[in-house]
Protein backbone atom coordinates (compact mmCIF):
# COMPACT_ATOMS: atom_id res chain seq x y z
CA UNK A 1 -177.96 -13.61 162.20
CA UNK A 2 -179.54 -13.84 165.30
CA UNK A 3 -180.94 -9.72 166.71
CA UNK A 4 -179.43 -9.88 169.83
CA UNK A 5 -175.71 -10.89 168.32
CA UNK A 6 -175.96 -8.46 165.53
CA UNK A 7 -176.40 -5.64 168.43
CA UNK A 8 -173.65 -7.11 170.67
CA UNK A 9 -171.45 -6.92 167.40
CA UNK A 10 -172.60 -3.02 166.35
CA UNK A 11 -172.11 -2.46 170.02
CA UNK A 12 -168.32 -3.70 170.18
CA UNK A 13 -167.85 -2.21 166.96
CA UNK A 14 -168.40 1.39 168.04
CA UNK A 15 -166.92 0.93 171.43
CA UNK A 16 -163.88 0.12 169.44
CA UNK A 17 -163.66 2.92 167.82
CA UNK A 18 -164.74 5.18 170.00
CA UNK A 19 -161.45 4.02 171.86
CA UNK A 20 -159.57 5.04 168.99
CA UNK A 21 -161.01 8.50 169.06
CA UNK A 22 -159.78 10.44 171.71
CA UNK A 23 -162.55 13.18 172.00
CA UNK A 24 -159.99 15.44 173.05
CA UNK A 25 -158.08 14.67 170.29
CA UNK A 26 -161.40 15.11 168.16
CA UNK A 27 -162.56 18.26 169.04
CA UNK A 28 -158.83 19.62 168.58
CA UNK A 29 -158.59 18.07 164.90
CA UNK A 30 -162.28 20.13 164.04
CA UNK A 31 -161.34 23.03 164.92
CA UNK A 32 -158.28 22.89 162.99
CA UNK A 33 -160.40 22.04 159.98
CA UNK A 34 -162.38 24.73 160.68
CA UNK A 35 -159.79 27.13 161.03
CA UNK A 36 -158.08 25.69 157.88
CA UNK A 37 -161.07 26.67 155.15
CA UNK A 38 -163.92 24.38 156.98
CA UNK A 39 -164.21 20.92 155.44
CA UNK A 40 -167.41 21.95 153.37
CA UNK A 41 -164.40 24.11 151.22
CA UNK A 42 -162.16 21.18 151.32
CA UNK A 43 -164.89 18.59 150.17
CA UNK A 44 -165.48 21.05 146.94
CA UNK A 45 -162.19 20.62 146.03
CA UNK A 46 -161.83 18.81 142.70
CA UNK A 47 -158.00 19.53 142.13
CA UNK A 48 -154.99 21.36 143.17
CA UNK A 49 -151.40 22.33 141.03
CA UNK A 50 -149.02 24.47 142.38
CA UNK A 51 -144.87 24.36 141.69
CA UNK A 52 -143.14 22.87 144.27
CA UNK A 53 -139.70 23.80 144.91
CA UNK A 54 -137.69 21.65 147.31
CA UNK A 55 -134.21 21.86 149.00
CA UNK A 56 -132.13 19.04 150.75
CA UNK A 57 -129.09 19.47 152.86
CA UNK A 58 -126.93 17.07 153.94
CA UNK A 59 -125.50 16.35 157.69
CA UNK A 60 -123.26 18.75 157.53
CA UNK A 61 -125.86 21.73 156.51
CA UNK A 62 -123.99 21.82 152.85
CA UNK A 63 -127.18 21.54 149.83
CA UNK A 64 -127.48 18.58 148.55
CA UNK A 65 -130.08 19.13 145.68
CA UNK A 66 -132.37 21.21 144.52
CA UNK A 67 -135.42 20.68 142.17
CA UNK A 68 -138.46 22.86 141.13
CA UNK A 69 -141.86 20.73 140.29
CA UNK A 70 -144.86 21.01 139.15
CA UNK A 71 -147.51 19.00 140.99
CA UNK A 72 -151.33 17.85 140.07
CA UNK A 73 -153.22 16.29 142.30
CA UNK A 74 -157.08 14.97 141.37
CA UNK A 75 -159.41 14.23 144.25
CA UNK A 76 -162.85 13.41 142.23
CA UNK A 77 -163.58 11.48 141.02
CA UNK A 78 -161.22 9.29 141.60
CA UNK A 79 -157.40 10.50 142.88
CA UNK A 80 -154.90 10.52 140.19
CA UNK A 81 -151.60 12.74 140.17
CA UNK A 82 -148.90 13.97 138.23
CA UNK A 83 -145.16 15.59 139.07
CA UNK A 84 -143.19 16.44 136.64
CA UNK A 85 -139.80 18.49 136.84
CA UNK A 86 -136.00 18.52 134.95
CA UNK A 87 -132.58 17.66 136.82
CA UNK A 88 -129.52 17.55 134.58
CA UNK A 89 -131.30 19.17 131.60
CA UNK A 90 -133.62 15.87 131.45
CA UNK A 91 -137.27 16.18 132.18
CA UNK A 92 -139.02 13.72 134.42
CA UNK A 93 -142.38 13.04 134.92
CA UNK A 94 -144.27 10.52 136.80
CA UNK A 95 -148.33 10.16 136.89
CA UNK A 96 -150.72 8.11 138.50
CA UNK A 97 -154.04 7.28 137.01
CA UNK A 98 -155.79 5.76 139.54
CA UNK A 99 -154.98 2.73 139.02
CA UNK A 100 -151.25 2.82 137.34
CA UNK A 101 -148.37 4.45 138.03
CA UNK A 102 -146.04 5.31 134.88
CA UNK A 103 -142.65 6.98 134.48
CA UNK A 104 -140.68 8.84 132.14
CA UNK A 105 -136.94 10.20 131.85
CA UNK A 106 -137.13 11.99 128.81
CA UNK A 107 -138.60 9.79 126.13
CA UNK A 108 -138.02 6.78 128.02
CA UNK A 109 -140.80 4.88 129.60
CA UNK A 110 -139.61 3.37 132.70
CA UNK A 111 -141.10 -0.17 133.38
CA UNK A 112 -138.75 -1.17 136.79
CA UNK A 113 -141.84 -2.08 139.07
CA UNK A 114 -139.76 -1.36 141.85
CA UNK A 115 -138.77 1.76 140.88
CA UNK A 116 -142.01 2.82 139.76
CA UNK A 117 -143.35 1.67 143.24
CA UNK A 118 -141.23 4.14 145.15
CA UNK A 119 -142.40 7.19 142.50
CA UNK A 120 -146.04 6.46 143.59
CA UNK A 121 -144.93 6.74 147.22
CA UNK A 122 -143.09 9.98 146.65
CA UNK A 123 -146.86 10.88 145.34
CA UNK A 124 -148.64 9.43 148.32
CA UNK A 125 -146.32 11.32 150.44
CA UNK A 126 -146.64 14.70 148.65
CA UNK A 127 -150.40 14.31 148.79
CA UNK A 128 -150.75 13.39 152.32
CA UNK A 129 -148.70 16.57 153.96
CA UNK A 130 -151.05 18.53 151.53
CA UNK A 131 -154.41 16.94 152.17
CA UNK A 132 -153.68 18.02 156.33
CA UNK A 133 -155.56 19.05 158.44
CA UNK A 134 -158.67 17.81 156.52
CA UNK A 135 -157.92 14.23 156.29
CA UNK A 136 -157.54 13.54 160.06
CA UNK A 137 -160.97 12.43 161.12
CA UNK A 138 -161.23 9.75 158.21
CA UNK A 139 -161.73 6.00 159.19
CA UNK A 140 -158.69 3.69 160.13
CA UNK A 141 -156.96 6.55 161.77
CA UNK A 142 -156.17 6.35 165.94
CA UNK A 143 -156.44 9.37 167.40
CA UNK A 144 -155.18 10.58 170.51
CA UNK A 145 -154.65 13.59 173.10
CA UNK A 146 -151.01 14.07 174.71
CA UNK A 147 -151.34 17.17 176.01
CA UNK A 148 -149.51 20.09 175.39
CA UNK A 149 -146.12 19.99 173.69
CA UNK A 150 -142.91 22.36 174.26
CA UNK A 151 -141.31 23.10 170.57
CA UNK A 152 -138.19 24.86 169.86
CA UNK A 153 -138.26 28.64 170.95
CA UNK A 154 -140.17 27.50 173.81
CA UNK A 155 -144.15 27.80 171.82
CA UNK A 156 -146.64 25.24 173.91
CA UNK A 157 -148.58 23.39 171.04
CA UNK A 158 -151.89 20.77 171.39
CA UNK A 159 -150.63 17.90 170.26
CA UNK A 160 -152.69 14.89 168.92
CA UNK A 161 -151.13 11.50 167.95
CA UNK A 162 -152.49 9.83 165.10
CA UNK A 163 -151.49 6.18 163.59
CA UNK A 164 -152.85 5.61 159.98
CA UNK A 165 -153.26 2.19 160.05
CA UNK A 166 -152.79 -0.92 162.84
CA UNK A 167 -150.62 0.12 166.09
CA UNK A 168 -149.74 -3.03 166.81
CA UNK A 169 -147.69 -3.14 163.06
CA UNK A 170 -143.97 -1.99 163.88
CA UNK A 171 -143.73 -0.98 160.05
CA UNK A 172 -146.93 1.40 160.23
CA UNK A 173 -145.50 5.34 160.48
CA UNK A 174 -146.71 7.22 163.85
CA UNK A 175 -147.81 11.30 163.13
CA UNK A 176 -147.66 14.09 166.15
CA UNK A 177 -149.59 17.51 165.25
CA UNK A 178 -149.00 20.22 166.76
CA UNK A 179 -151.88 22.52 167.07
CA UNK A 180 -151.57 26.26 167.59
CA UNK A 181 -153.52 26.68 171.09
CA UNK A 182 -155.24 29.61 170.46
CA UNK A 183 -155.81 29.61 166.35
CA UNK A 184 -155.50 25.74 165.83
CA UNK A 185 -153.52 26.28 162.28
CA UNK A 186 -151.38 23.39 162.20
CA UNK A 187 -148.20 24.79 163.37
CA UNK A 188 -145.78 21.65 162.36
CA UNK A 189 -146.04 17.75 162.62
CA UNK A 190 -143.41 15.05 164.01
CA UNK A 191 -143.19 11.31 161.94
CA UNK A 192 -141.79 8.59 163.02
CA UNK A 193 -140.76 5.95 160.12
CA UNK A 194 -139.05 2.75 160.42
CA UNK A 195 -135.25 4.17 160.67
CA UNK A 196 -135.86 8.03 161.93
CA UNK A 197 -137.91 10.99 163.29
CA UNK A 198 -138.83 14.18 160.93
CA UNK A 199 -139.89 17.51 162.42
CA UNK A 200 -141.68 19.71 159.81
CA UNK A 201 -142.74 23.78 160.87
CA UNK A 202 -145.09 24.64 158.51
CA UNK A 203 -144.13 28.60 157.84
CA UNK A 204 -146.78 30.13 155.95
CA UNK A 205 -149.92 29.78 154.54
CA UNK A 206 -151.43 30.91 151.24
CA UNK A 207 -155.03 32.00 151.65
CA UNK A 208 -156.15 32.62 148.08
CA UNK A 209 -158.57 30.30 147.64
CA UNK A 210 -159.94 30.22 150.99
CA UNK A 211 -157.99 27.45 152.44
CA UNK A 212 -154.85 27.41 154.38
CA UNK A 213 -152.37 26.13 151.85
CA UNK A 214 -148.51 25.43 152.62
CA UNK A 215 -146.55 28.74 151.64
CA UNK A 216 -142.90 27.17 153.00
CA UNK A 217 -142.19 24.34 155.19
CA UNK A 218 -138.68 23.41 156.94
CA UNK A 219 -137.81 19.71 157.80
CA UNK A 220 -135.60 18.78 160.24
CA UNK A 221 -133.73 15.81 161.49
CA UNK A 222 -134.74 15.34 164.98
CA UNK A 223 -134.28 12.54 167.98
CA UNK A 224 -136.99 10.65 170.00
CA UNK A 225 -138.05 13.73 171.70
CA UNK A 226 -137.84 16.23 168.92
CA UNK A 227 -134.49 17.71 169.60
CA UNK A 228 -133.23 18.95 166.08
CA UNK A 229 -130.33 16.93 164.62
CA UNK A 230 -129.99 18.73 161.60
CA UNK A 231 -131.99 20.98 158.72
CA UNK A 232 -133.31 18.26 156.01
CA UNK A 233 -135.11 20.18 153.66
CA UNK A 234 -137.33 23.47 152.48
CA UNK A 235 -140.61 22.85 150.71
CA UNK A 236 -141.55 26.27 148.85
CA UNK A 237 -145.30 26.04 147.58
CA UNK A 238 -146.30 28.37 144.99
CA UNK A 239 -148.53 29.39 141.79
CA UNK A 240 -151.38 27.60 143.34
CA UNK A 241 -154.46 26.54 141.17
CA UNK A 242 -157.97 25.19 142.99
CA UNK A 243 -160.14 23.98 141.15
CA UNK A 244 -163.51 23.50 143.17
């Protein structure tokens, strides 16, 4: 390749993503890190149970379910997973072993490959709320700074848009943290998937292993602008176990 293309290339390459990287935005995301456990702590991190308890409500604000799980997550050296948990006195367990997702309802393997596609979301999904603030700053991710953000009960939060994947692709989710302005814990996050918004407060944080781990989080229902439709669910977090 000719020298002086390969530097016009490099060249449009980082202007690109320097575009995509709000410094703002940044700068907000580190020191959230930082104040999280620092990402040295984070990138010891070989594994991480803890029992999972989880609440839905309907509409109306009636419960809809409950179920207490146990989750495993594996980061090195490879990611792999496991939830298990009973409903209707039948246990349930579904792993992921890096490269295969398997399911079982009591003794019964379950081979649907749809079904067992939508169990390694509910993993993905578990792991990504977890793996927050840390994970912000990886590659692929558009960052940006909107300023300060009014919540409920008035609190003014940083808040940093992020889009995991192509903006231009209607079916890729959109993510607003909010950032506590003067600690910069992650204070609660705003999704936007392809047929609603979520609002989730984190409420707690358990520090035993030197990083800010959900305690409790509450997920709400919310409009456009974040007005709160209804409650959705509680995530309790407990019995932690890091393994570094």
């Amino acid at each position: 390749m000719n020298n002086k293309y390969f530097f016009v290339v490099i060249f449009i390459t980082l202007l690109s993503s320097c575009s995509a990287r709000d410094k703002q935005a940044v700068s907000i995301i580190e020191k959230s890190i930082e104040a999280h456990g620092g990402w040295q702590a984070w990138e010891q991190v070989q594994s991480i149970s803890m029992v999972r308890e989880i609440w839905l409500f309907d509409e109306s604000g009636e419960p809809e379910s409950y179920v207490t799980q146990e989750n495993t997550f594996r980061l090195k050296p490879y990611f792999e997973a496991k939830m298990s948990w009973e409903k209707d006195g039948i246990a349930h367990r579904v792993t992921f072993d890096g490269k295969k997702t398997q399911y079982w309802m009591g003794s019964n393997d379950i081979q649907n490959k749809g079904f067992l596609a939508a169990k390694k979301k509910d993993i993905d999904a578990a792991f990504y709320v977890l793996s927050k603030p840390f994970d912000l700053l990886d590659a692929g991710k558009v960052l940006s700074y909107e300023g300060k953000t009014e919540l409920t009960g008035g609190l003014m939060m940083e808040t940093v848009k992020v889009i995991d994947g192509d903006p231009n692709d209607p079916s890729v989710d959109e993510w607003w943290y909010y950032f506590d302005p003067s600690s910069f814990e992650l204070y609660a996050y705003k999704v936007k998937t392809s047929d609603h918004y979520s609002l989730v407060y984190n409420q707690g944080w358990d520090r035993t292993f030197g990083l800010l781990m959900p305690a409790q989080r509450e997920s709400f229902r919310v409009d456009s602008l974040g007005n709160h439709l209804y409650r959705r669910a509680i995530y309790g977090y407990g019995m932690y176990d890091v393994d570094k």
